[in-house]
C-alpha atoms as a PDB file:
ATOM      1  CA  UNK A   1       6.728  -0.220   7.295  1.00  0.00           C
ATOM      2  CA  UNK A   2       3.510   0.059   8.304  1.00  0.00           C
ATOM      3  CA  UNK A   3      -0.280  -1.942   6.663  1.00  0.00           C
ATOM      4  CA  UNK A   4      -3.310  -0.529   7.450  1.00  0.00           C
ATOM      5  CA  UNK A   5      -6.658  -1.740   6.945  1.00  0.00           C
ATOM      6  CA  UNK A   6     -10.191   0.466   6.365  1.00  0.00           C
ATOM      7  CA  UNK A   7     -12.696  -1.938   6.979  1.00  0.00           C
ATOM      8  CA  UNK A   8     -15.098   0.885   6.299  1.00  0.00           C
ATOM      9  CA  UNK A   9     -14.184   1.538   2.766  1.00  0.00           C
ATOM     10  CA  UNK A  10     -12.285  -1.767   2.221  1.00  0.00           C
ATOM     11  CA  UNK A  11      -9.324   0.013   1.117  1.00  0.00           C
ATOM     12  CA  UNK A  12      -5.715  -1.510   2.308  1.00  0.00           C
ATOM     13  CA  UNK A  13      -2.806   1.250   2.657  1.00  0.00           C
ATOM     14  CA  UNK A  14       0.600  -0.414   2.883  1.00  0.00           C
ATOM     15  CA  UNK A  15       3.574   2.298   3.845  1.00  0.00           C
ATOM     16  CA  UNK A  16       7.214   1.548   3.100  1.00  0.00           C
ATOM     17  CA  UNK A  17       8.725   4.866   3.892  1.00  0.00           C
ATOM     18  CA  UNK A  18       7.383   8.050   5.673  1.00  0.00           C
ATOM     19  CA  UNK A  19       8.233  11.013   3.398  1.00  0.00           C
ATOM     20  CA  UNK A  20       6.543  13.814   1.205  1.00  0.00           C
ATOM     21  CA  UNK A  21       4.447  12.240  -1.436  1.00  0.00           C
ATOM     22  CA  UNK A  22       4.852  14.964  -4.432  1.00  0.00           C
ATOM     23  CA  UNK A  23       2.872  12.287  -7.014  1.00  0.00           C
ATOM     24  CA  UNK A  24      -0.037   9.853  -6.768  1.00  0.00           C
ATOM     25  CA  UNK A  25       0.390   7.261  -9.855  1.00  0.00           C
ATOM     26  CA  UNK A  26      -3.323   5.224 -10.334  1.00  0.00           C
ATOM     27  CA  UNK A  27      -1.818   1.714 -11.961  1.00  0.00           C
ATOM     28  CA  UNK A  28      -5.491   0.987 -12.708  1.00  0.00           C
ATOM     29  CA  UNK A  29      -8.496   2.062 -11.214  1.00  0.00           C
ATOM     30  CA  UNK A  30      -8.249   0.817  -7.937  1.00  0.00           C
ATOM     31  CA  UNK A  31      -4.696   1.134  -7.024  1.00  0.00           C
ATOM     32  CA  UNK A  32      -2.490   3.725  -6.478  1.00  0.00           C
ATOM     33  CA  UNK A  33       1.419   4.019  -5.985  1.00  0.00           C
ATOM     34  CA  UNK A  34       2.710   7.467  -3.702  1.00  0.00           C
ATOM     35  CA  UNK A  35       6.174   8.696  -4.853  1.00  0.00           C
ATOM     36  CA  UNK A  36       8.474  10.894  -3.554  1.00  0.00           C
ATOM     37  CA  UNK A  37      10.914  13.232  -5.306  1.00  0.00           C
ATOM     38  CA  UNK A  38      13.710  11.008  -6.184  1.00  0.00           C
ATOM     39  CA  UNK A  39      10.237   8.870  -7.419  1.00  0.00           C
ATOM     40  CA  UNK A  40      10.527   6.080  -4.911  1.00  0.00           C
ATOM     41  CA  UNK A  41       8.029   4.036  -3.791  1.00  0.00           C
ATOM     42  CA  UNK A  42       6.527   5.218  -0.352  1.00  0.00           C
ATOM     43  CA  UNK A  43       3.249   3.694  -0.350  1.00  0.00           C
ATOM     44  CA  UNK A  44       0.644   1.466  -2.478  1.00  0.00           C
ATOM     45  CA  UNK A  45      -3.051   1.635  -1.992  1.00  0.00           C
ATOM     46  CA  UNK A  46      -5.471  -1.134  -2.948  1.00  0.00           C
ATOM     47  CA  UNK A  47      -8.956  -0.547  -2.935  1.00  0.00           C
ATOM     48  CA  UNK A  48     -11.583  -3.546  -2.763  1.00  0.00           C
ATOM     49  CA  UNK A  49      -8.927  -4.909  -1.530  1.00  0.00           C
ATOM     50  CA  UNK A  50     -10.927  -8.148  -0.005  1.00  0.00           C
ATOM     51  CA  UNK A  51     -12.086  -9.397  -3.214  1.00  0.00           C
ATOM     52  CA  UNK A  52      -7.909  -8.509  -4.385  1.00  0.00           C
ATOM     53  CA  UNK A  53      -6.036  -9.821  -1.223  1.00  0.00           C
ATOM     54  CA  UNK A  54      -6.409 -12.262   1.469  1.00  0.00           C
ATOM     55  CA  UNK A  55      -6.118  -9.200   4.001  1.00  0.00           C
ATOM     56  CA  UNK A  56      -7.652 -11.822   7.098  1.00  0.00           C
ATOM     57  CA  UNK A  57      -4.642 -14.298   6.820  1.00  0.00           C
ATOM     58  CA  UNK A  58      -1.541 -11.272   6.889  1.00  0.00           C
ATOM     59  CA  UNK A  59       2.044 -13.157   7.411  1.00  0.00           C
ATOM     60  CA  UNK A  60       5.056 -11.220   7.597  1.00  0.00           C
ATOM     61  CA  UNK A  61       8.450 -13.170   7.405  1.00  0.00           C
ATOM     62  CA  UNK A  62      11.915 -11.844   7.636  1.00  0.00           C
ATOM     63  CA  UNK A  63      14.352 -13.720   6.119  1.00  0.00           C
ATOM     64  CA  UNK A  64      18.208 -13.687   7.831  1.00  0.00           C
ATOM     65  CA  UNK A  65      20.747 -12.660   5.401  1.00  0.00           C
END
């Protein structure tokens, strides 16, 4: 997995998976899911993404099975 942040355009790109996107779906105007073939989930996009996300405070927990 892998979260960028473009401070430039405000724009927060959060990978789950590296593979081919072959479709871009826009859920609303400012974000955007990348698919792959099979139609999974490889990456989200968020634009504005300060005024949608508190992108300065990032926490990531892994929970033991």
């Amino acid at each position: 997995m892998k979260i960028q942040y473009f401070k430039d355009t405000d724009t927060l790109y959060i990978e789950f998976r590296p593979g081919d996107i072959v479709e871009t779906r826009e859920l609303d105007e400012d974000t955007l899911l990348d698919l792959d073939a099979r139609g999974q989930v490889c990456a989200i996009t968020l634009e504005h993404a300060k005024e949608r996300a508190d992108i300065d405070h990032l926490h990531f927990e892994q929970i033991p099975a």
